[in-house]
C-alpha atoms as a PDB file:
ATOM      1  CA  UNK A   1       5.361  11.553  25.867  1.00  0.00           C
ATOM      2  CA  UNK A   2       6.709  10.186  22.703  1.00  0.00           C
ATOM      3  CA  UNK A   3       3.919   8.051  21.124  1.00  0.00           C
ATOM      4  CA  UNK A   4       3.669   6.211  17.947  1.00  0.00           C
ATOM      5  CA  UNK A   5       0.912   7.940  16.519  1.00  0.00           C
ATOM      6  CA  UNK A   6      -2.607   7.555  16.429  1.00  0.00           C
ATOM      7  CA  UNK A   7      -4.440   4.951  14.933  1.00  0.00           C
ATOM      8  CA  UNK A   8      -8.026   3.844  14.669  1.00  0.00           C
ATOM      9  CA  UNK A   9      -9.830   0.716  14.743  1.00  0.00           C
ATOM     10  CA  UNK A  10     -12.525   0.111  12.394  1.00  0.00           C
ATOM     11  CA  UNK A  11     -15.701  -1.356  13.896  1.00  0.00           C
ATOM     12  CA  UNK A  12     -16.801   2.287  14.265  1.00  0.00           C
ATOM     13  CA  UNK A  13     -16.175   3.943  11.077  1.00  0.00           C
ATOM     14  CA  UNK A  14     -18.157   0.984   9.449  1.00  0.00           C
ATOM     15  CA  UNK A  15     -21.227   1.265  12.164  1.00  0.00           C
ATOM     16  CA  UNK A  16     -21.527   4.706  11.282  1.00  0.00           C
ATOM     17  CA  UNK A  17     -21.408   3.952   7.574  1.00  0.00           C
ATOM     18  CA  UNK A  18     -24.135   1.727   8.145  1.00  0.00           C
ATOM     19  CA  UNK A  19     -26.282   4.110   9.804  1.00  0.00           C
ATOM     20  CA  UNK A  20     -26.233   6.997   7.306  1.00  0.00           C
ATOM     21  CA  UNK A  21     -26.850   4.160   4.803  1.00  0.00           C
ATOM     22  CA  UNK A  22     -23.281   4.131   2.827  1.00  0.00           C
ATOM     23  CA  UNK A  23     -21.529   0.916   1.687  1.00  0.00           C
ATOM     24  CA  UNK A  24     -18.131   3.021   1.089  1.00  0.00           C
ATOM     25  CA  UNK A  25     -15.452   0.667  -0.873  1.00  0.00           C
ATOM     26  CA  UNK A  26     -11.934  -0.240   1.284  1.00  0.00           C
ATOM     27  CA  UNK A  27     -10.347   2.884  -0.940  1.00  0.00           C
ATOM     28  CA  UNK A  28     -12.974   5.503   0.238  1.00  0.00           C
ATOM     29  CA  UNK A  29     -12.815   4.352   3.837  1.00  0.00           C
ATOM     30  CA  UNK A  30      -9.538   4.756   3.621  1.00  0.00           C
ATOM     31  CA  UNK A  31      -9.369   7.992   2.254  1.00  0.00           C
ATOM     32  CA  UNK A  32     -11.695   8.970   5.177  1.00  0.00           C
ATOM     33  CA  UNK A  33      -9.691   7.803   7.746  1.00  0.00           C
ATOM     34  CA  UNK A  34      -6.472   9.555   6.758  1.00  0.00           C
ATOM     35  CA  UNK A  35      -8.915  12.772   6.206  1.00  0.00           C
ATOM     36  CA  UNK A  36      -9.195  12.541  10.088  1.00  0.00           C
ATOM     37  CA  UNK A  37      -5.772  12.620  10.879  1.00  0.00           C
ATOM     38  CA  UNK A  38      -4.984   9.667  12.152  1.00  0.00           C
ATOM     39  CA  UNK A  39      -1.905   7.855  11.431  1.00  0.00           C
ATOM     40  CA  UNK A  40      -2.573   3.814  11.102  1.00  0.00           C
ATOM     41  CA  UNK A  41      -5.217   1.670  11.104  1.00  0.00           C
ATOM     42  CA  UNK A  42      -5.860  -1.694  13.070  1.00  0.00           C
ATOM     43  CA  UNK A  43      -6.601  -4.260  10.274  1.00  0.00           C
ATOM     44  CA  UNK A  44      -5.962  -7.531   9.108  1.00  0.00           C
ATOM     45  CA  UNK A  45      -3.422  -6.724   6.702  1.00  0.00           C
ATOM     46  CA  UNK A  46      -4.186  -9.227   3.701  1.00  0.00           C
ATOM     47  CA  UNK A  47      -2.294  -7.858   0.594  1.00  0.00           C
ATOM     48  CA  UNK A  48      -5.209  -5.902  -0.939  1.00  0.00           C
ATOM     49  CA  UNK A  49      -6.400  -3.880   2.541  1.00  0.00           C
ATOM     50  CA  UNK A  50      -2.231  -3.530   3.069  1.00  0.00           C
ATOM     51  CA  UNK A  51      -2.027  -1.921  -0.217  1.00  0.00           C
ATOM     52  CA  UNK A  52      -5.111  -0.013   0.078  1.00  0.00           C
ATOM     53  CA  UNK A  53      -4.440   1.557   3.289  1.00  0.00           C
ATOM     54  CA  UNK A  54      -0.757   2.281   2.075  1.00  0.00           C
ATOM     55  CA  UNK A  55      -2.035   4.280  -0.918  1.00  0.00           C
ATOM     56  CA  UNK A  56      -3.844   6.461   1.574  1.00  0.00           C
ATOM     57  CA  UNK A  57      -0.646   6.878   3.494  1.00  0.00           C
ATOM     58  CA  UNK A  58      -1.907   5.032   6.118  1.00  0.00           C
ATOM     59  CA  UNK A  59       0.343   2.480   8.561  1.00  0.00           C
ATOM     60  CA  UNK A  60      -1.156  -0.462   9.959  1.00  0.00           C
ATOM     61  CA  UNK A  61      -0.891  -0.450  13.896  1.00  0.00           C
ATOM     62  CA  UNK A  62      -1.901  -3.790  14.804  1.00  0.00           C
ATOM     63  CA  UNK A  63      -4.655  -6.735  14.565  1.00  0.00           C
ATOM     64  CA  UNK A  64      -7.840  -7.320  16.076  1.00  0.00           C
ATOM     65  CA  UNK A  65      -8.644 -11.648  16.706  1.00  0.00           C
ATOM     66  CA  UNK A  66     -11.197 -12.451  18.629  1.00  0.00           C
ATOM     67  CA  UNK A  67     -10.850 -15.821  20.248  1.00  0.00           C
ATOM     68  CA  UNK A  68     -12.888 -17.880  23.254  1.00  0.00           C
ATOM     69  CA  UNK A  69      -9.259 -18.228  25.580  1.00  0.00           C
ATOM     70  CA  UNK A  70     -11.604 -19.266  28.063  1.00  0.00           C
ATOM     71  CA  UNK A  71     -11.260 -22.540  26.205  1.00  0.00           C
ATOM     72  CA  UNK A  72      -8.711 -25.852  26.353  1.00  0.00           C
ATOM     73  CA  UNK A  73      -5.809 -24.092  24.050  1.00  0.00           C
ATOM     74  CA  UNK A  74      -6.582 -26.708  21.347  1.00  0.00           C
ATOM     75  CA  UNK A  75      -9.829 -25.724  20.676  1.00  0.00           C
ATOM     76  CA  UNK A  76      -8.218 -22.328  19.722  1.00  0.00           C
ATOM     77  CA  UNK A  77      -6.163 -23.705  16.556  1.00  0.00           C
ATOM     78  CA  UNK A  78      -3.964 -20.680  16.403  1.00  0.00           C
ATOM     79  CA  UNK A  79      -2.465 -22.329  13.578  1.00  0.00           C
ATOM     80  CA  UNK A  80      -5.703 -21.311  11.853  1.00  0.00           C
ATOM     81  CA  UNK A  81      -7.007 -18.714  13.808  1.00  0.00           C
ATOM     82  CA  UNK A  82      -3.717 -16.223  15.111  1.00  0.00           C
ATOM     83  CA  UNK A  83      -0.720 -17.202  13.085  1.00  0.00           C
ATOM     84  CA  UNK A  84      -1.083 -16.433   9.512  1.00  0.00           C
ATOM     85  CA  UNK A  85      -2.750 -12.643  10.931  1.00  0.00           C
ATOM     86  CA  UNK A  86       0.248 -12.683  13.565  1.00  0.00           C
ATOM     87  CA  UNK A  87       2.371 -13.089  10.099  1.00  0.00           C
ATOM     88  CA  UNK A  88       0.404 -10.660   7.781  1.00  0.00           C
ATOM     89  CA  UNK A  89       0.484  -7.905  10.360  1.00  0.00           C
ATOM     90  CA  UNK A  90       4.440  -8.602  11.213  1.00  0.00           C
ATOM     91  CA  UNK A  91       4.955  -8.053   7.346  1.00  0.00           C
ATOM     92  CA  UNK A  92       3.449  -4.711   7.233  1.00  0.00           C
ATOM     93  CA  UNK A  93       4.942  -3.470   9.849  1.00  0.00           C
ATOM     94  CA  UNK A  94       2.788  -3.627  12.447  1.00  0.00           C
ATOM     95  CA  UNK A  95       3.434  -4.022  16.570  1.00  0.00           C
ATOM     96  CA  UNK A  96       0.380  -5.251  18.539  1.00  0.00           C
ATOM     97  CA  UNK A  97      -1.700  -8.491  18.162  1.00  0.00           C
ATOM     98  CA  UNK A  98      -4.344  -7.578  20.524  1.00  0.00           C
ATOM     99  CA  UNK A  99      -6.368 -11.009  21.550  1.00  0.00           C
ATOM    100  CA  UNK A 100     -10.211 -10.379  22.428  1.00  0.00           C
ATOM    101  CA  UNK A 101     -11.397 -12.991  25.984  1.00  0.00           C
ATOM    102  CA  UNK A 102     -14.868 -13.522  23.773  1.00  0.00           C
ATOM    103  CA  UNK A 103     -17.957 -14.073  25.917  1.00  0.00           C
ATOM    104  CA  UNK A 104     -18.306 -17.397  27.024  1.00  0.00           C
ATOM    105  CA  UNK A 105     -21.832 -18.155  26.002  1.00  0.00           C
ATOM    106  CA  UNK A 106     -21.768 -16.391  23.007  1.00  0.00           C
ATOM    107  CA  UNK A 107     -22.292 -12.034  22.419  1.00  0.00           C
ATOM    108  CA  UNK A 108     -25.919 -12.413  22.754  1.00  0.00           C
ATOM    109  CA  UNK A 109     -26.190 -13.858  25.839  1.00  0.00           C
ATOM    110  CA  UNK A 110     -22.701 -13.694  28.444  1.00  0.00           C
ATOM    111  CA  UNK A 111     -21.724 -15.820  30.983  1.00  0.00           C
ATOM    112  CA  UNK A 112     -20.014 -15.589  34.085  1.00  0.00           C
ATOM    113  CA  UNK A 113     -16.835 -17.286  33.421  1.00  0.00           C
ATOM    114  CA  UNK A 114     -14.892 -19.166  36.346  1.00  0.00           C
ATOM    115  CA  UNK A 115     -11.750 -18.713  38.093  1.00  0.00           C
ATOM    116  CA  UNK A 116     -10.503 -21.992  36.084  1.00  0.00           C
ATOM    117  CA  UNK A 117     -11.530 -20.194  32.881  1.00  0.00           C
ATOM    118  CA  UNK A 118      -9.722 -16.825  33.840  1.00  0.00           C
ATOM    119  CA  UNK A 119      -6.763 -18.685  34.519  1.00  0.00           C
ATOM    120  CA  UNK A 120      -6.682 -21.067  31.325  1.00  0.00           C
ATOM    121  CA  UNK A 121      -7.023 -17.606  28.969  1.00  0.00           C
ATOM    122  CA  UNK A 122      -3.727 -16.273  31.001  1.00  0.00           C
ATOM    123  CA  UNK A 123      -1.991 -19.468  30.266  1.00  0.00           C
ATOM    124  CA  UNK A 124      -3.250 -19.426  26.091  1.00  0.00           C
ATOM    125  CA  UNK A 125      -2.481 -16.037  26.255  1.00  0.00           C
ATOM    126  CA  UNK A 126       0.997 -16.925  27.017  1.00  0.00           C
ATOM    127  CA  UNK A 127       1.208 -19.824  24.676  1.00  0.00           C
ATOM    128  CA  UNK A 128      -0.078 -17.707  22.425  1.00  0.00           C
ATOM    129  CA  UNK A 129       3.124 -14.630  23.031  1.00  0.00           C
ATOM    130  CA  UNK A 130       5.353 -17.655  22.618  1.00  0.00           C
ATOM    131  CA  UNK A 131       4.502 -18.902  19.455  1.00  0.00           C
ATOM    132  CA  UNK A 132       4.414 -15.459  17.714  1.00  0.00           C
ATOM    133  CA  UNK A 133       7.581 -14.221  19.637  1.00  0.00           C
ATOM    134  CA  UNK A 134      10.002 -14.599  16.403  1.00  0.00           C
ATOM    135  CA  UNK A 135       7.367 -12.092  15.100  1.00  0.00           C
ATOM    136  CA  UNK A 136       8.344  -9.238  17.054  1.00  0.00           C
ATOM    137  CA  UNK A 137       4.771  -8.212  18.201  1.00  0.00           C
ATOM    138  CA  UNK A 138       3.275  -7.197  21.333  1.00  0.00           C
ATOM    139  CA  UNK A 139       0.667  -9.489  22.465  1.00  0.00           C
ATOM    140  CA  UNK A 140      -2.367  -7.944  24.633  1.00  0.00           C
ATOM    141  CA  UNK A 141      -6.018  -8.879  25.869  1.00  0.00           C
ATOM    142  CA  UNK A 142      -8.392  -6.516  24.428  1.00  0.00           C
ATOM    143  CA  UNK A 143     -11.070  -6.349  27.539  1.00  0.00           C
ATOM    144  CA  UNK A 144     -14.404  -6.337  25.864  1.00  0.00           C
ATOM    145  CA  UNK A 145     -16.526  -7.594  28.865  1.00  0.00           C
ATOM    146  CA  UNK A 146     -19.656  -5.293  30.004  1.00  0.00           C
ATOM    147  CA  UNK A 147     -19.675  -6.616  33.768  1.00  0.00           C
ATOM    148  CA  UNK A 148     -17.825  -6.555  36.568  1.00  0.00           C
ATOM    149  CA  UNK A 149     -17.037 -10.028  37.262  1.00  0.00           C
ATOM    150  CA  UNK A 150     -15.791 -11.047  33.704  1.00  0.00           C
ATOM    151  CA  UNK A 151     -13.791  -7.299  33.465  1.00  0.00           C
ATOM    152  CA  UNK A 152     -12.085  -7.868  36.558  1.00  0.00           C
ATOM    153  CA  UNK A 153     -11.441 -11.575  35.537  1.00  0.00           C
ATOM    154  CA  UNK A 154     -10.196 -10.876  32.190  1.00  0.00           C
ATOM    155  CA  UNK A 155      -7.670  -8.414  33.812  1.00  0.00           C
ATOM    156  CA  UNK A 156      -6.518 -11.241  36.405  1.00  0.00           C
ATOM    157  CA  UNK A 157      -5.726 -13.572  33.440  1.00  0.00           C
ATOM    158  CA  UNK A 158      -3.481 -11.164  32.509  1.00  0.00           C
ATOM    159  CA  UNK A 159      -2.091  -9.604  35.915  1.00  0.00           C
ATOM    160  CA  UNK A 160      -2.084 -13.123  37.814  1.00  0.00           C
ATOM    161  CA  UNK A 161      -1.922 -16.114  35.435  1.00  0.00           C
ATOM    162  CA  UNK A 162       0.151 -14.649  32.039  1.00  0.00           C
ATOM    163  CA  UNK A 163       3.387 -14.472  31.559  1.00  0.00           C
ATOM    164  CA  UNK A 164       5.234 -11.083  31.943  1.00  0.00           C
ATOM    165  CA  UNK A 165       5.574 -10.286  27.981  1.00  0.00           C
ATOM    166  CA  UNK A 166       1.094 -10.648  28.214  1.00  0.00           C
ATOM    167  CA  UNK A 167       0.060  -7.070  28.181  1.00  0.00           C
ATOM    168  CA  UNK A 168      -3.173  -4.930  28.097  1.00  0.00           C
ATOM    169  CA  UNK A 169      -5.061  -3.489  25.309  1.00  0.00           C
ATOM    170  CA  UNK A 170      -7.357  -1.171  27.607  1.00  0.00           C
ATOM    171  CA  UNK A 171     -10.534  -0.462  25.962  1.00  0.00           C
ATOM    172  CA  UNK A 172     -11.716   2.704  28.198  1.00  0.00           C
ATOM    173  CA  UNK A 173     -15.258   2.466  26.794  1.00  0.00           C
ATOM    174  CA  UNK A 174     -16.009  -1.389  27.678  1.00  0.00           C
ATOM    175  CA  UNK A 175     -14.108  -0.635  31.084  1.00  0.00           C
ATOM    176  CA  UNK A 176     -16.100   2.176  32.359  1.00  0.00           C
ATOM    177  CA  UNK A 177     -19.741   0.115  30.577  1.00  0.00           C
ATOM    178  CA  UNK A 178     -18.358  -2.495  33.040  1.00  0.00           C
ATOM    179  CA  UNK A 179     -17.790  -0.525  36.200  1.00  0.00           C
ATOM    180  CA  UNK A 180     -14.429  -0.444  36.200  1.00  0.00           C
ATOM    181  CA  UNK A 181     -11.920   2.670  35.784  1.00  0.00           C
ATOM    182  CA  UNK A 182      -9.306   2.569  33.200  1.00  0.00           C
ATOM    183  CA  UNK A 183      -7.489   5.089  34.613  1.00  0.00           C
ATOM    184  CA  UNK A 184      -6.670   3.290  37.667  1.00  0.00           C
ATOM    185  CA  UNK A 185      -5.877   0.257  35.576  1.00  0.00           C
ATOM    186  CA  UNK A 186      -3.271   2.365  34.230  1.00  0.00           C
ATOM    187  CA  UNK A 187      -1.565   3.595  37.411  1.00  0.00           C
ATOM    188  CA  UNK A 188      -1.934   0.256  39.134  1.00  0.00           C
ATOM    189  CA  UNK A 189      -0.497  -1.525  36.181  1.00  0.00           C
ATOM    190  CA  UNK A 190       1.935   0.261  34.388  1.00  0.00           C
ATOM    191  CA  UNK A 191       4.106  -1.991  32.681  1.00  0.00           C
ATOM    192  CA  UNK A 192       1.737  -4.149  31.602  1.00  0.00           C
ATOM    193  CA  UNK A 193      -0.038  -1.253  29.545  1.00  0.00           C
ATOM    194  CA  UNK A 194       0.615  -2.290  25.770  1.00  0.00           C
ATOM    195  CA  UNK A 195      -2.026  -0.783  23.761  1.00  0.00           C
ATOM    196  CA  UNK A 196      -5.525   1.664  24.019  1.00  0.00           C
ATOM    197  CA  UNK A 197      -8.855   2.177  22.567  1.00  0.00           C
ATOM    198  CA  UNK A 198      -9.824   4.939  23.251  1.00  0.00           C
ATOM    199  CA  UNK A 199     -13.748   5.755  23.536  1.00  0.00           C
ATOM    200  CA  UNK A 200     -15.799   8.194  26.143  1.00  0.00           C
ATOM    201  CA  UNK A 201     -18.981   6.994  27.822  1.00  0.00           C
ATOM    202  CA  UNK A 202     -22.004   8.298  29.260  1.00  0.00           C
ATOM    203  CA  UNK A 203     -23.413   5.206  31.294  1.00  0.00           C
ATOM    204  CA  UNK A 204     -23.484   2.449  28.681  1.00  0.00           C
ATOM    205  CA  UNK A 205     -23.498   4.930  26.429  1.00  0.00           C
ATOM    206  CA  UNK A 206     -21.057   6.127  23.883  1.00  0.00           C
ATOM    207  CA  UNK A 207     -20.190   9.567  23.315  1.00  0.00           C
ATOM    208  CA  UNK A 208     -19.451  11.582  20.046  1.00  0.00           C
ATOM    209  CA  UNK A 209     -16.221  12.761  20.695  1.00  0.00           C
ATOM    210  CA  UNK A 210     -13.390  11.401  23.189  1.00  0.00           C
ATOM    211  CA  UNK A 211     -13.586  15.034  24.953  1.00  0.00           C
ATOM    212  CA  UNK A 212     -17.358  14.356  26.241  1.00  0.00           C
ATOM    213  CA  UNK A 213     -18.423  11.737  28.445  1.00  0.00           C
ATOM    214  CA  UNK A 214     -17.501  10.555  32.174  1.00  0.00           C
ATOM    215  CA  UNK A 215     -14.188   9.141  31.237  1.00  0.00           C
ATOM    216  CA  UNK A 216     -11.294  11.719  32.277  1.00  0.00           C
ATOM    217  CA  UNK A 217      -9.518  11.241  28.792  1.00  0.00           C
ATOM    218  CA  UNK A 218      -7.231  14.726  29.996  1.00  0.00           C
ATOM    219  CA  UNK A 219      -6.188  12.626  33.063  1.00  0.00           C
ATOM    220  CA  UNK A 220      -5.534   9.506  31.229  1.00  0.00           C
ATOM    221  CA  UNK A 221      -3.191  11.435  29.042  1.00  0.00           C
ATOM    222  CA  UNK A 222      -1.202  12.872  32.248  1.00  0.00           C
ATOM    223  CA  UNK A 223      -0.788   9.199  34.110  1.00  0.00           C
ATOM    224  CA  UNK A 224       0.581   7.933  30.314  1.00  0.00           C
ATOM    225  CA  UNK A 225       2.895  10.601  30.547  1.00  0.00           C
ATOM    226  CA  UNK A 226       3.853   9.945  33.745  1.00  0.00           C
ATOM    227  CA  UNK A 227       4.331   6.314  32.822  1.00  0.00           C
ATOM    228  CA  UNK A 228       6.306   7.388  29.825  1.00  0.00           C
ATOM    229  CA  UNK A 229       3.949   5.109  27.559  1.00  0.00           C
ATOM    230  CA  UNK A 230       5.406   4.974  23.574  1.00  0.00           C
ATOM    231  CA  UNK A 231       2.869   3.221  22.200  1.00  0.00           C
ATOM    232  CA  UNK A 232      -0.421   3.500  19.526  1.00  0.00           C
ATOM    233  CA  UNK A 233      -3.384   5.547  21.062  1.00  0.00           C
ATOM    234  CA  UNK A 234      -6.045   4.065  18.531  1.00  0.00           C
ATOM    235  CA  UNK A 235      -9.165   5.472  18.773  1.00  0.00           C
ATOM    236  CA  UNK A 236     -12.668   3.496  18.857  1.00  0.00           C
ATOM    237  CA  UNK A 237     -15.471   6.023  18.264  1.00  0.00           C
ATOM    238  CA  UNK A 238     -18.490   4.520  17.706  1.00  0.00           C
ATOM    239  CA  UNK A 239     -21.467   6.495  16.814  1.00  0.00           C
ATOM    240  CA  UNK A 240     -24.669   4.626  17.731  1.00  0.00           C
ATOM    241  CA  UNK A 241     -28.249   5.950  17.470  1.00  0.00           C
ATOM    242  CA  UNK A 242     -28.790   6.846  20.814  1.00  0.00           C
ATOM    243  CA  UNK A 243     -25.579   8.374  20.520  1.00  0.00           C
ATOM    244  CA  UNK A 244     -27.085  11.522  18.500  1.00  0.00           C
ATOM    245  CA  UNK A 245     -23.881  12.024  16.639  1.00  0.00           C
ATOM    246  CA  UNK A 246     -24.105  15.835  15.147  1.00  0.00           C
ATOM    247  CA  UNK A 247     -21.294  15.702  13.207  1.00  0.00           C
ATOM    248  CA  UNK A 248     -19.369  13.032  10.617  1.00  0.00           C
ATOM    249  CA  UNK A 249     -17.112  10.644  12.259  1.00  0.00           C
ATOM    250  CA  UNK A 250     -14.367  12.668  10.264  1.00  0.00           C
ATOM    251  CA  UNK A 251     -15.203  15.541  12.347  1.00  0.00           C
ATOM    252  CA  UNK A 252     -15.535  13.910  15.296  1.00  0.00           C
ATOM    253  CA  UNK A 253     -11.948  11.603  15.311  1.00  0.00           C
ATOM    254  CA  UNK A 254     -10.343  15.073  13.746  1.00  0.00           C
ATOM    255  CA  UNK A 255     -11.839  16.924  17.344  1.00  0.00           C
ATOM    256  CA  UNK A 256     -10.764  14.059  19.633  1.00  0.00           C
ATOM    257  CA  UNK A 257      -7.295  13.863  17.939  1.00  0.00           C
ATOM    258  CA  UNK A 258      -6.604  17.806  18.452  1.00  0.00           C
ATOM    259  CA  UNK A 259      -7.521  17.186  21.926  1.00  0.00           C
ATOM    260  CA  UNK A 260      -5.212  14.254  22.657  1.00  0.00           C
ATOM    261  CA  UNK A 261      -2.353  16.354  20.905  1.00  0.00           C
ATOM    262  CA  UNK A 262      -3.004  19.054  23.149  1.00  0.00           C
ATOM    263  CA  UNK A 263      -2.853  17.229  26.530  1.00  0.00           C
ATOM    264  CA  UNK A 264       0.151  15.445  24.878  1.00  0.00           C
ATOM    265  CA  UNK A 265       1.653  18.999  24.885  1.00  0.00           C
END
């Protein structure tokens, strides 16, 4: 399996600065992250975190946007809120624009959405692919929801109401918090299988390292080889209190990377 390398998202890395009380600059987190071996970084790459993460020999991988799709596609005004990202992340070199489905509702209190609503974030998904195809980028929904009903919804805009060039950013951790098995996602879907995160669960809960938890990371690895994936495998770590975490988050994304490399093998 020829990959792109590994890359890491951020949310983590700053959750776990928070918790052993550190407000690290954009240099030293970047210094960290290439400490752990990883290759990229997801970011928004204005021209200072670009630079930064550059001087730490770090790629960018893609960009995180987190948009309500559930919405009418003007209320999105991807003019304001996709675009100039779309631009910043096609200038450094970047390949995937992964678009979050955010809770309808709001974060602190989800909603069901409807079967209208999972169908109008397939077609703004699409509009969306469209209007940043010059770009070259790969355009994915990031599945973020923690039940069944708006998981498996989120995954129909994509499989039964987006356009063909609409692909999947699977998030492993939110999928298995929801019920649902990544894994099979991958086998059942296979071309539409743009981008990862990668985190291990126990329950709801996350675990230190990708090689713990209930999440068969090994056999993820073998059904991406047998689809001959070539994309990012960005890790999502994210240390939380009830996580215990024993060791730094260096450590940890150092352990989970030797053990992707070795299934890779």
């Amino acid at each position: 399996m020829n990959i792109k390398g590994f890359s890491t998202g951020l949310f983590g890395w700053h959750e776990r600065y928070r918790m052993d009380g550190k407000e690290p600059s954009w240099e030293e987190i970047f210094r960290d992250v290439a400490e752990s071996g990883v290759d990229a970084v997801e970011i928004d790459p204005v021209p200072e975190l670009a630079a930064a993460a550059k001087a730490s020999g770090l790629a960018v991988s893609g960009t995180y946007i987190g948009l309500a799709l559930h919405e009418p596609f003007e209320a999105l005004d991807i003019d304001r809120s996709v675009l100039p990202a779309a631009r910043r992340l096609a200038e450094a070199g970047g390949t995937d624009l992964m678009i979050n489905a955010d809770p309808k509702g709001g974060w602190g209190a989800p909603e069901p959405k409807t079967e209208e609503e999972f169908k109008r974030q397939g077609d703004n998904l699409t509009r969306i692919a469209a209007a940043v195809g010059s770009l070259g980028l790969q355009v994915s929904l990031h599945n973020h929801a923690a039940t069944a009903h708006n998981a498996e919804g989120d995954l129909r805009s994509v499989i039964d109401y987006a356009a063909e060039e609409v692909g999947l950013c699977i998030d492993t951790g939110w999928a298995h918090t929801a019920g649902c098995d990544p894994v099979a996602w991958v086998r059942k879907y296979p071309q539409r299988v743009y981008a990862f995160h990668l985190r291990n669960q126990i329950g709801d809960i996350p675990t230190e390292v990708l090689i713990d938890g209930e999440i068969d990371m090994r056999g993820l690895i073998g059904v991406l080889a047998e689809i001959g994936y070539k994309g990012w495998l960005a890790l999502e770590l994210w240390h939380r209190e009830d996580t215990h975490p024993q060791r730094t988050m260096i450590e940890d994304t150092k352990r989970s990377i030797d053990a992707l490399k070795r299934w890779i093998k």
